[in-house]
PDB file of N, CA and C in Angstrom:
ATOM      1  N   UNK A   1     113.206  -9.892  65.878  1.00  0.00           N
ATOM      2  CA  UNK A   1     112.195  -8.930  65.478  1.00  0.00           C
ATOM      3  C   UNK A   1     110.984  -8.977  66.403  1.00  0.00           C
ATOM      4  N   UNK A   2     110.584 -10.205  66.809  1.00  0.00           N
ATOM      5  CA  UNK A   2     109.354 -10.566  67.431  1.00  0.00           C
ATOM      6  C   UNK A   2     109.622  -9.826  69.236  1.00  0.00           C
ATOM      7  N   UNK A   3     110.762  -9.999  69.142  1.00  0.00           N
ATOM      8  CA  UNK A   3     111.384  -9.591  70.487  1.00  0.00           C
ATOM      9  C   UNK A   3     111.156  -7.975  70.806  1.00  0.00           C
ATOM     10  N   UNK A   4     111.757  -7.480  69.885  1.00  0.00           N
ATOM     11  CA  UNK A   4     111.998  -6.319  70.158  1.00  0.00           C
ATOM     12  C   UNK A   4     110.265  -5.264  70.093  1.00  0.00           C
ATOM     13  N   UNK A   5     109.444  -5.928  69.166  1.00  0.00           N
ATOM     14  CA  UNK A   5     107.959  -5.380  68.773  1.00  0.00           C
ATOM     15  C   UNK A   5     107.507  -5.677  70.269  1.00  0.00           C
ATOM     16  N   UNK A   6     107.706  -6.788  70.891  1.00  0.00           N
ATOM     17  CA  UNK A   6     107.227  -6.882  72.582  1.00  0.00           C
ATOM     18  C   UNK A   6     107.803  -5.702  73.682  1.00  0.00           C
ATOM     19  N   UNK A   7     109.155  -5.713  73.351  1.00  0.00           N
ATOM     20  CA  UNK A   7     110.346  -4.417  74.474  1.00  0.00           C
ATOM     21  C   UNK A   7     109.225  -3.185  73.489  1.00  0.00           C
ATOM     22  N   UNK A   8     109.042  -2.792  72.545  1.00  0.00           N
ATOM     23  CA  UNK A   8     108.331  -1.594  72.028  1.00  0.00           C
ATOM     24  C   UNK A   8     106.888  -1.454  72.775  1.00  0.00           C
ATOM     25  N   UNK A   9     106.192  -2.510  72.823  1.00  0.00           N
ATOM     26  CA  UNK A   9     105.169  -2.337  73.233  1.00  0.00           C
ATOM     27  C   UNK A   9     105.140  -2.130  74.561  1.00  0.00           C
ATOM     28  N   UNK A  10     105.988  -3.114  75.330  1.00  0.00           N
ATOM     29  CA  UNK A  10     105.998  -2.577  76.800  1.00  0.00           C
ATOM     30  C   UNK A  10     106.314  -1.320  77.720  1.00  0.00           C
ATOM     31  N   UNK A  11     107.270  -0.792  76.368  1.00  0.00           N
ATOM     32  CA  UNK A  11     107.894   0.738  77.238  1.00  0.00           C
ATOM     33  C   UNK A  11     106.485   1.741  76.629  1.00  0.00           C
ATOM     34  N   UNK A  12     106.278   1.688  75.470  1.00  0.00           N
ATOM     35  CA  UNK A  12     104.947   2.451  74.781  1.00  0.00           C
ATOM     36  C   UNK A  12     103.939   2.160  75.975  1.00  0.00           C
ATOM     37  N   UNK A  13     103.100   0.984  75.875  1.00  0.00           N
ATOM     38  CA  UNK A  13     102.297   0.745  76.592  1.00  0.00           C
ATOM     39  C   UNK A  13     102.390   1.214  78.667  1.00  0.00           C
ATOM     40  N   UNK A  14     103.464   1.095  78.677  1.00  0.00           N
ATOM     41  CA  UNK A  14     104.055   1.589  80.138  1.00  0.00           C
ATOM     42  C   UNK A  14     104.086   3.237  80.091  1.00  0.00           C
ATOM     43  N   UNK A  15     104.435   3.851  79.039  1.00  0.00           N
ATOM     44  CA  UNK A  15     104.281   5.313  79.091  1.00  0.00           C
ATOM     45  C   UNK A  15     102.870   5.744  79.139  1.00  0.00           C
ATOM     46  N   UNK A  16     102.179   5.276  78.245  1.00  0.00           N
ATOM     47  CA  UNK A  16     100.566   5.834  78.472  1.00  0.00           C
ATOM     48  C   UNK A  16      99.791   4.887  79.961  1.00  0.00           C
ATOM     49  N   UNK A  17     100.550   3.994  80.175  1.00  0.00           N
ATOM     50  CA  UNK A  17     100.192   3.366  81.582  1.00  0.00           C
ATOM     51  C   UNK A  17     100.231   4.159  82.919  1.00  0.00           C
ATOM     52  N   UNK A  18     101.641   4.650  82.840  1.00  0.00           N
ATOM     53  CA  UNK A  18     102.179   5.953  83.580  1.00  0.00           C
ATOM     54  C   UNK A  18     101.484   7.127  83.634  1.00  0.00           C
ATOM     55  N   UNK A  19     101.283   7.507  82.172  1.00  0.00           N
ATOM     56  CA  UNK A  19     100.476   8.913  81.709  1.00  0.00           C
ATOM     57  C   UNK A  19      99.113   8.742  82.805  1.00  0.00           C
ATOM     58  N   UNK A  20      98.077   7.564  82.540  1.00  0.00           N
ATOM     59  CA  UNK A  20      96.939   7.482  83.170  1.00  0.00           C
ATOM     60  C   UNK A  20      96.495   7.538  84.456  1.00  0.00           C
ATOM     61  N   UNK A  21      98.248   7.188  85.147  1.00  0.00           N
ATOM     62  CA  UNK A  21      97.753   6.910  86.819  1.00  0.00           C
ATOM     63  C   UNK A  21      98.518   8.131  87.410  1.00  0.00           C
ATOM     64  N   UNK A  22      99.191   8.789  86.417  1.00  0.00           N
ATOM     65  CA  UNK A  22      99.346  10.289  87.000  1.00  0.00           C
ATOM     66  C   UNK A  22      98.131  11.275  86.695  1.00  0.00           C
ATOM     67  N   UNK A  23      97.775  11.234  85.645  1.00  0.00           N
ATOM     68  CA  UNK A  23      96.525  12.054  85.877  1.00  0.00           C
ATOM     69  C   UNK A  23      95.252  11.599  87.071  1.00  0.00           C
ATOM     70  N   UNK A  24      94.921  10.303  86.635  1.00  0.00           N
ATOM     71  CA  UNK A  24      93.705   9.622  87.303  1.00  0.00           C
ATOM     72  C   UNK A  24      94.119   9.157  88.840  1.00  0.00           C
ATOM     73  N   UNK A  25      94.986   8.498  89.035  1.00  0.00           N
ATOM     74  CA  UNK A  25      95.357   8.321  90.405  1.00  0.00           C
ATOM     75  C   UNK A  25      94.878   5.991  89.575  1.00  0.00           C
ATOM     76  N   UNK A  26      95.448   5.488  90.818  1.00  0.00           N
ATOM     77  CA  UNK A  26      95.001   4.085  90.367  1.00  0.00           C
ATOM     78  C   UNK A  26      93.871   3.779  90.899  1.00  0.00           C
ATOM     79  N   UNK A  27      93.392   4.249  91.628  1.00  0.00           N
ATOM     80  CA  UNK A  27      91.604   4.127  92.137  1.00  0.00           C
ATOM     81  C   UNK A  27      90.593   4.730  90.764  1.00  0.00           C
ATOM     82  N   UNK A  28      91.488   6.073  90.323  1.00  0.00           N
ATOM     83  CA  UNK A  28      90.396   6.336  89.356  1.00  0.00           C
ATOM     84  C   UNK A  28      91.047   5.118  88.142  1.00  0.00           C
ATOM     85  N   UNK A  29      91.910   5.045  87.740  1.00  0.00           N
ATOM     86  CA  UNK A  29      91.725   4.213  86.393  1.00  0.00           C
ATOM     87  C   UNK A  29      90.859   2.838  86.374  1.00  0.00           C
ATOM     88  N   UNK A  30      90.710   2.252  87.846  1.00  0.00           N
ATOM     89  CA  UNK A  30      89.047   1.523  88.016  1.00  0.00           C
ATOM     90  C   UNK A  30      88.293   1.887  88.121  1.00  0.00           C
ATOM     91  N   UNK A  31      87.271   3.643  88.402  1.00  0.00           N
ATOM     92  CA  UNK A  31      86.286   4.274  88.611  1.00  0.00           C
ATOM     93  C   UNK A  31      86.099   4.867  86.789  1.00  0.00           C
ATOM     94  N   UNK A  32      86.980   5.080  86.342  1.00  0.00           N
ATOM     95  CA  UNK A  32      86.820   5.422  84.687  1.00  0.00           C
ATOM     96  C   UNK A  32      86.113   4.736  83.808  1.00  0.00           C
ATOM     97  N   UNK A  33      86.051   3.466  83.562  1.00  0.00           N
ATOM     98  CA  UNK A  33      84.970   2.529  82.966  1.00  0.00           C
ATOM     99  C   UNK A  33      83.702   2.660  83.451  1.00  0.00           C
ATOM    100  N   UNK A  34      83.766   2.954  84.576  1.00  0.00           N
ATOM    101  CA  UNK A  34      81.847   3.244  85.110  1.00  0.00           C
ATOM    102  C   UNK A  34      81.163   4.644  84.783  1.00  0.00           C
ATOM    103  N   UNK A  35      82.300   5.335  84.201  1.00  0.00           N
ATOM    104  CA  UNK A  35      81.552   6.796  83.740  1.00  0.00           C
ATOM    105  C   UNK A  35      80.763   6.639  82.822  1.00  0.00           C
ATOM    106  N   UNK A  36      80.427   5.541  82.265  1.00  0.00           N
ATOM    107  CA  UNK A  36      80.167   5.914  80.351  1.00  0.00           C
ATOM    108  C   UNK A  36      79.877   4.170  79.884  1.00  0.00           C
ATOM    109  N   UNK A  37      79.114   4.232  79.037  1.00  0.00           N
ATOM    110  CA  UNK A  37      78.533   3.039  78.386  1.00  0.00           C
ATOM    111  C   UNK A  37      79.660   2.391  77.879  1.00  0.00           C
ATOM    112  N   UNK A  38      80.197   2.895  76.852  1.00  0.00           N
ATOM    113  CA  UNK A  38      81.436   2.442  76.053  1.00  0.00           C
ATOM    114  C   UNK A  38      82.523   2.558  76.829  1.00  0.00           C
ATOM    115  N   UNK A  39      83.284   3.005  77.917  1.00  0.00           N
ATOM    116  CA  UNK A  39      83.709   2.770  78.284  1.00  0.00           C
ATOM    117  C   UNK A  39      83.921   1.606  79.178  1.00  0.00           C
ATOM    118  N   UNK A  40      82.560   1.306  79.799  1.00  0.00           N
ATOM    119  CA  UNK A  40      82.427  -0.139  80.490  1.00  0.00           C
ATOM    120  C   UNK A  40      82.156  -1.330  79.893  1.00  0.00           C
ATOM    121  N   UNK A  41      81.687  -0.975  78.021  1.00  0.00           N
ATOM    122  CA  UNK A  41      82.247  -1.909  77.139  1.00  0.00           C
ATOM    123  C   UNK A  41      83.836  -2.296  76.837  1.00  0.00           C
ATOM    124  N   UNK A  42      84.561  -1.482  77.300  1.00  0.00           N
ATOM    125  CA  UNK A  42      85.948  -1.432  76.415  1.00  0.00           C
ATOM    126  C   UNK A  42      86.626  -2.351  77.947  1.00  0.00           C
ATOM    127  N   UNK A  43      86.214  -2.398  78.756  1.00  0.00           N
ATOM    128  CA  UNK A  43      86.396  -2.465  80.069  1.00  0.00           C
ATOM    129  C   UNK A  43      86.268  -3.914  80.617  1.00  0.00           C
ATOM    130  N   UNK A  44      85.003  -4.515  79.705  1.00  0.00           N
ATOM    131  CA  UNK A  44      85.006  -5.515  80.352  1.00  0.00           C
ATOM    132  C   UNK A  44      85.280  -6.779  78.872  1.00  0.00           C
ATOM    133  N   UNK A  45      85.379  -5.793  77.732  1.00  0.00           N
ATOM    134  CA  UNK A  45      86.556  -6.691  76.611  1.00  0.00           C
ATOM    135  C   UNK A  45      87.821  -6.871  77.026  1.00  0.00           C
ATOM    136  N   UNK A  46      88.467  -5.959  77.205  1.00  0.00           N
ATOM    137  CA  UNK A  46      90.013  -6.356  78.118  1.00  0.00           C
ATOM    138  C   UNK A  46      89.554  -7.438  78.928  1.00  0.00           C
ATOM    139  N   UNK A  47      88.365  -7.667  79.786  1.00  0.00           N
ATOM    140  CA  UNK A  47      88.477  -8.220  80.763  1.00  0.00           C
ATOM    141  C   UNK A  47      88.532  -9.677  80.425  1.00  0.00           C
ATOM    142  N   UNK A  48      87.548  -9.681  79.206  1.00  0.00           N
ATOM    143  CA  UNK A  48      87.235 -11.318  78.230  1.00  0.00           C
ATOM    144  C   UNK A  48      88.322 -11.623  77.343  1.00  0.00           C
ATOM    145  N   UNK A  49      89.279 -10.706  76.896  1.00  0.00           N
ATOM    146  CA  UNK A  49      90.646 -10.826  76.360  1.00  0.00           C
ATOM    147  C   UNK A  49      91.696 -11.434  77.069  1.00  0.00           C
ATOM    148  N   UNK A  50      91.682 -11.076  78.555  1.00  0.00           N
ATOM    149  CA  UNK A  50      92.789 -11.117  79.475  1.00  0.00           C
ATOM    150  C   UNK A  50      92.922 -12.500  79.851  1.00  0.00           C
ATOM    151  N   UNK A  51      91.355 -12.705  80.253  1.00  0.00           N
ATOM    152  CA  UNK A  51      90.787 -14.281  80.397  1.00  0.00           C
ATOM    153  C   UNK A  51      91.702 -15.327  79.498  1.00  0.00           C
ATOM    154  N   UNK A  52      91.211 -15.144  78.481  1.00  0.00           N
ATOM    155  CA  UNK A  52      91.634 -16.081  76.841  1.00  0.00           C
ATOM    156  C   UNK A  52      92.863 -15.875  77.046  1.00  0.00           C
ATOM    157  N   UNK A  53      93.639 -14.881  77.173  1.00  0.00           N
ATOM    158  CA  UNK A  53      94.919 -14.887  77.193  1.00  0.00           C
ATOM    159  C   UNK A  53      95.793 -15.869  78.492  1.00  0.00           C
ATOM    160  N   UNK A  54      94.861 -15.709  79.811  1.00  0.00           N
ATOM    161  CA  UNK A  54      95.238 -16.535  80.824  1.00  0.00           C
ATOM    162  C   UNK A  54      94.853 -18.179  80.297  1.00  0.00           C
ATOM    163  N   UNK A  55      93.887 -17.999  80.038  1.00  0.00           N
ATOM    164  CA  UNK A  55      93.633 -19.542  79.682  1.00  0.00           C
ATOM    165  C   UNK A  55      94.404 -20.208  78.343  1.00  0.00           C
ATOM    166  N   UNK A  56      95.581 -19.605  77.580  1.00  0.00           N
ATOM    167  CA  UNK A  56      96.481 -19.530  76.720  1.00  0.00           C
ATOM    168  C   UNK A  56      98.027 -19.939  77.592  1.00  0.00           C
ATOM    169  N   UNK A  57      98.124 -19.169  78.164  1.00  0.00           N
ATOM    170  CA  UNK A  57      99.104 -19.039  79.081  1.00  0.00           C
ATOM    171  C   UNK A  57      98.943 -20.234  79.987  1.00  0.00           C
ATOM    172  N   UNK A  58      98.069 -20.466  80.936  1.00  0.00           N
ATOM    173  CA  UNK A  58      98.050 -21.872  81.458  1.00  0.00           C
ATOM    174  C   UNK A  58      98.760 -23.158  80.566  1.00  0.00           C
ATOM    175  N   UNK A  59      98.013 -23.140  79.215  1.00  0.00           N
ATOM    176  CA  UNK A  59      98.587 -24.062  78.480  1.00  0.00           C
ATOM    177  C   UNK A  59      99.701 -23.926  77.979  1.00  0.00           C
ATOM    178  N   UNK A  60     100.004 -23.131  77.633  1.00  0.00           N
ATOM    179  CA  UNK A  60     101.157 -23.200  77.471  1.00  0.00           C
ATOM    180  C   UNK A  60     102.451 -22.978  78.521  1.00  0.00           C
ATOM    181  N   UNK A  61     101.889 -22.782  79.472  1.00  0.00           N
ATOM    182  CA  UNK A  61     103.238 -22.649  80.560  1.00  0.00           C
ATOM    183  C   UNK A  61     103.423 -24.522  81.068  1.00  0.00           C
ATOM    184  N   UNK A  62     102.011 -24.889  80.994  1.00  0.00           N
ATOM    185  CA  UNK A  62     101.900 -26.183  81.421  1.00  0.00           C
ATOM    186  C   UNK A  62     102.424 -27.190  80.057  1.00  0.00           C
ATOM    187  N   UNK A  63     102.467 -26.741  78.997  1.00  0.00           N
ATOM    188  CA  UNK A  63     103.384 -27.703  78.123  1.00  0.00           C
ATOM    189  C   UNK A  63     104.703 -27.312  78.222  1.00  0.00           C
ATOM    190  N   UNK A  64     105.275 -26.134  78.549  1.00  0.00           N
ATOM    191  CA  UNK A  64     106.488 -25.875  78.737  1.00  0.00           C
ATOM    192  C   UNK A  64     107.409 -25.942  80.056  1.00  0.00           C
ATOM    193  N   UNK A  65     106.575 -26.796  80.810  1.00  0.00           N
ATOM    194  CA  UNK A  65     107.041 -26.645  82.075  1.00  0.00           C
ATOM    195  C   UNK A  65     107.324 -25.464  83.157  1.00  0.00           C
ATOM    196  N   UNK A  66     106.580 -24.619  82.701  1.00  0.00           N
ATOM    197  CA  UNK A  66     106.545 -23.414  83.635  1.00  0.00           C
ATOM    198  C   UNK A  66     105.954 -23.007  84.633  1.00  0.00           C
ATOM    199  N   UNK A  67     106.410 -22.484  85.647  1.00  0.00           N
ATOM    200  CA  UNK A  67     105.427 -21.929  86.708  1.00  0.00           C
ATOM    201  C   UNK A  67     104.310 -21.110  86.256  1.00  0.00           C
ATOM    202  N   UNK A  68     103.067 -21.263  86.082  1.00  0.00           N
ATOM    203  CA  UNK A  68     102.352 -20.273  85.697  1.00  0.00           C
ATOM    204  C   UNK A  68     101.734 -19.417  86.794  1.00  0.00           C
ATOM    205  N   UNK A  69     101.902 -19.580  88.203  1.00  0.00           N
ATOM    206  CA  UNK A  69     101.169 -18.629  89.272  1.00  0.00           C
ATOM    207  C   UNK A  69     102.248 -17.105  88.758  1.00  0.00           C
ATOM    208  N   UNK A  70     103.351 -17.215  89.094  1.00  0.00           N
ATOM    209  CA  UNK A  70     103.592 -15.872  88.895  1.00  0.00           C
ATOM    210  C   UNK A  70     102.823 -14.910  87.328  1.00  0.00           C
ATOM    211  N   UNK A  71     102.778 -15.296  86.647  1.00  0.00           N
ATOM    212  CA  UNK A  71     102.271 -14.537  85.357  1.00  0.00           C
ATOM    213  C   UNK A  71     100.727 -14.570  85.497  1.00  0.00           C
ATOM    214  N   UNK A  72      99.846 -14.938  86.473  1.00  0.00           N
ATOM    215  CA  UNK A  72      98.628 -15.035  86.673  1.00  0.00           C
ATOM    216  C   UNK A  72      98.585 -14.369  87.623  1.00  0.00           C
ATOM    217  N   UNK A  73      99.357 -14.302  88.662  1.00  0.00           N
ATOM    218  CA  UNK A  73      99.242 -13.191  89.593  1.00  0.00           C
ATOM    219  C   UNK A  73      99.902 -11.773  88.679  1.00  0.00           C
ATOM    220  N   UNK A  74     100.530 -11.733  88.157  1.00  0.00           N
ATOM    221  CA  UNK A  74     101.205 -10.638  87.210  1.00  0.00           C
ATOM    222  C   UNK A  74     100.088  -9.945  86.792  1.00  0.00           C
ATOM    223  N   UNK A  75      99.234 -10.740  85.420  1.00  0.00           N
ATOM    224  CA  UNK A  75      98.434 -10.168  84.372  1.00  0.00           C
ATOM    225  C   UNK A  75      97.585  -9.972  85.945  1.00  0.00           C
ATOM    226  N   UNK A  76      96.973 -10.548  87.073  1.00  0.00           N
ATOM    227  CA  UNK A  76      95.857 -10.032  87.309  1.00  0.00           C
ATOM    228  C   UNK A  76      96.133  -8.823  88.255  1.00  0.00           C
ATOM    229  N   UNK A  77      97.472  -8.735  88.788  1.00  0.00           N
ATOM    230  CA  UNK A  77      98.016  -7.448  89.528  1.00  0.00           C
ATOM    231  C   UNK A  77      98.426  -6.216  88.287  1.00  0.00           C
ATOM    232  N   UNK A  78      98.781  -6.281  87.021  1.00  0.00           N
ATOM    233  CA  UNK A  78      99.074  -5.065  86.210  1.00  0.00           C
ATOM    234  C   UNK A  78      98.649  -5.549  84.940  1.00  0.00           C
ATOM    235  N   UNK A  79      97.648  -6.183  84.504  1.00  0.00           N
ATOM    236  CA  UNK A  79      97.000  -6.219  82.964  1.00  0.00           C
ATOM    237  C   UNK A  79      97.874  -7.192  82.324  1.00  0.00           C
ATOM    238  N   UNK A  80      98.068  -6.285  81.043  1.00  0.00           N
ATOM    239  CA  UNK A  80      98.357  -7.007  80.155  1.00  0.00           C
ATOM    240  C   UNK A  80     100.277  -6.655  80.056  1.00  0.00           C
ATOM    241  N   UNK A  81     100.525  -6.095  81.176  1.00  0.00           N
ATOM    242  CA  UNK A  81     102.481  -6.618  81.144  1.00  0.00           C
ATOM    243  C   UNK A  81     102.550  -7.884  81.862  1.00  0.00           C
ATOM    244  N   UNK A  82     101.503  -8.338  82.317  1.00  0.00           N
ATOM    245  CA  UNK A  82     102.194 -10.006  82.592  1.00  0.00           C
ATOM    246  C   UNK A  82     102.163 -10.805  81.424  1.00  0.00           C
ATOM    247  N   UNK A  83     101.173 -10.939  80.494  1.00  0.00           N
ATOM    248  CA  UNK A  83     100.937 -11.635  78.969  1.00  0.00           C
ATOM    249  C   UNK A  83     102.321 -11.256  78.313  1.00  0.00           C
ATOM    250  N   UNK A  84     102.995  -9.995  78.006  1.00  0.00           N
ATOM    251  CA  UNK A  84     103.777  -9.505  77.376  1.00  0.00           C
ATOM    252  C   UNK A  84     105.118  -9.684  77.942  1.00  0.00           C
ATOM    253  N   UNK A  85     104.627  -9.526  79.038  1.00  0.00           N
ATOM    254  CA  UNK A  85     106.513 -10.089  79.827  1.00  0.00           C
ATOM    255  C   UNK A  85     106.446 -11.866  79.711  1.00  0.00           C
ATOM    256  N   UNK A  86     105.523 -12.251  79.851  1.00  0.00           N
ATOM    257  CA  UNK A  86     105.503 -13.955  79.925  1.00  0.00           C
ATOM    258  C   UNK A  86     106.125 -14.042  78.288  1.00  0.00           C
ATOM    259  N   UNK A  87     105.660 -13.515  77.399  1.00  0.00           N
ATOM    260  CA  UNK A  87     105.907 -13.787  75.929  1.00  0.00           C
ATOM    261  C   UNK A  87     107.377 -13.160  75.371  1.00  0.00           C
ATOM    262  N   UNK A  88     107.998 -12.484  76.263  1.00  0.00           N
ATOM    263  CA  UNK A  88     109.469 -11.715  76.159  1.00  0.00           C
ATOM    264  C   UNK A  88     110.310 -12.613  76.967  1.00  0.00           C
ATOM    265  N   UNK A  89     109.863 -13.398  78.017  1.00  0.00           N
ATOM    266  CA  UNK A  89     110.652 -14.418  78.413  1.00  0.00           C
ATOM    267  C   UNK A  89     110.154 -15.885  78.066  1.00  0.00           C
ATOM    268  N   UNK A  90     109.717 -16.209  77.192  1.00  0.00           N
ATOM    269  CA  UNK A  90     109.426 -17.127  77.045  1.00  0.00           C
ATOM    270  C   UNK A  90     110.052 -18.233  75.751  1.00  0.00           C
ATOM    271  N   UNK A  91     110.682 -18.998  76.089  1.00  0.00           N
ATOM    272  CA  UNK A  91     111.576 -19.660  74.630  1.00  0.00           C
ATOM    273  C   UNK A  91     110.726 -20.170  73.450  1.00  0.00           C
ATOM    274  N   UNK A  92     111.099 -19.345  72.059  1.00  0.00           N
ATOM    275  CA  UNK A  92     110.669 -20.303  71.142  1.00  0.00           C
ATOM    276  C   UNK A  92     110.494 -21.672  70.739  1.00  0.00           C
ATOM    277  N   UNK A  93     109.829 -22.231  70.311  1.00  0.00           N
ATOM    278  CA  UNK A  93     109.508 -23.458  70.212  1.00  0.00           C
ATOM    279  C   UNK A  93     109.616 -23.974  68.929  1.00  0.00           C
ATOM    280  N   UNK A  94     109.948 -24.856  68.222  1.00  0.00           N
ATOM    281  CA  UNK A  94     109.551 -25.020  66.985  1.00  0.00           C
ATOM    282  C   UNK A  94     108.233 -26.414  66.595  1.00  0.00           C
ATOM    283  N   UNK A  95     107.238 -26.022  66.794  1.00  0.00           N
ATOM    284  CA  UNK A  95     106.291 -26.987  66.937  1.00  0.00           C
ATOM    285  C   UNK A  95     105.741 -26.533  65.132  1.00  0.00           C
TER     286      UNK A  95
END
């Protein structure tokens, strides 16, 4: 179940990902947060989210024995499909 809510989110999240950089181009979807107050709020929460999430991911790639450069270069080359692909390949644990 947990699996498949991740494959949902990634193709969802990848369609309006798609949607944005065909309209905007990928230069504008970084020039879009600077139009507008709230937008450069919403902008730089992802940014303090992404963080926490990397600093999540460190630890836990580092208790699981994982390479963590690729998923840190991931999340910081395309957002948040490196968090979501790291968590779709990543083995349950029973802690």
């Amino acid at each position: 179940m947990q699996r498949a809510l991740i494959v949902i989110t990634i193709i969802l999240f990848g369609a309006l990902s798609t949607a944005a950089m065909l309209e905007h181009g990928f230069i504008g979807i970084f020039l879009s947060p600077m139009q507008s107050l709230a937008a450069t709020q919403i902008f730089f929460d992802l940014l303090i989210s992404l963080t926490l999430v990397l600093v999540w991911m460190w630890n836990d790639a580092k208790a699981n024995g994982r390479n963590i450069w690729p998923w840190l270069i991931a999340t910081l080359a395309v957002g948040s499909f490196g968090p979501l692909v790291y968590l779709l390949t990543r083995k349950s644990s029973s802690r």
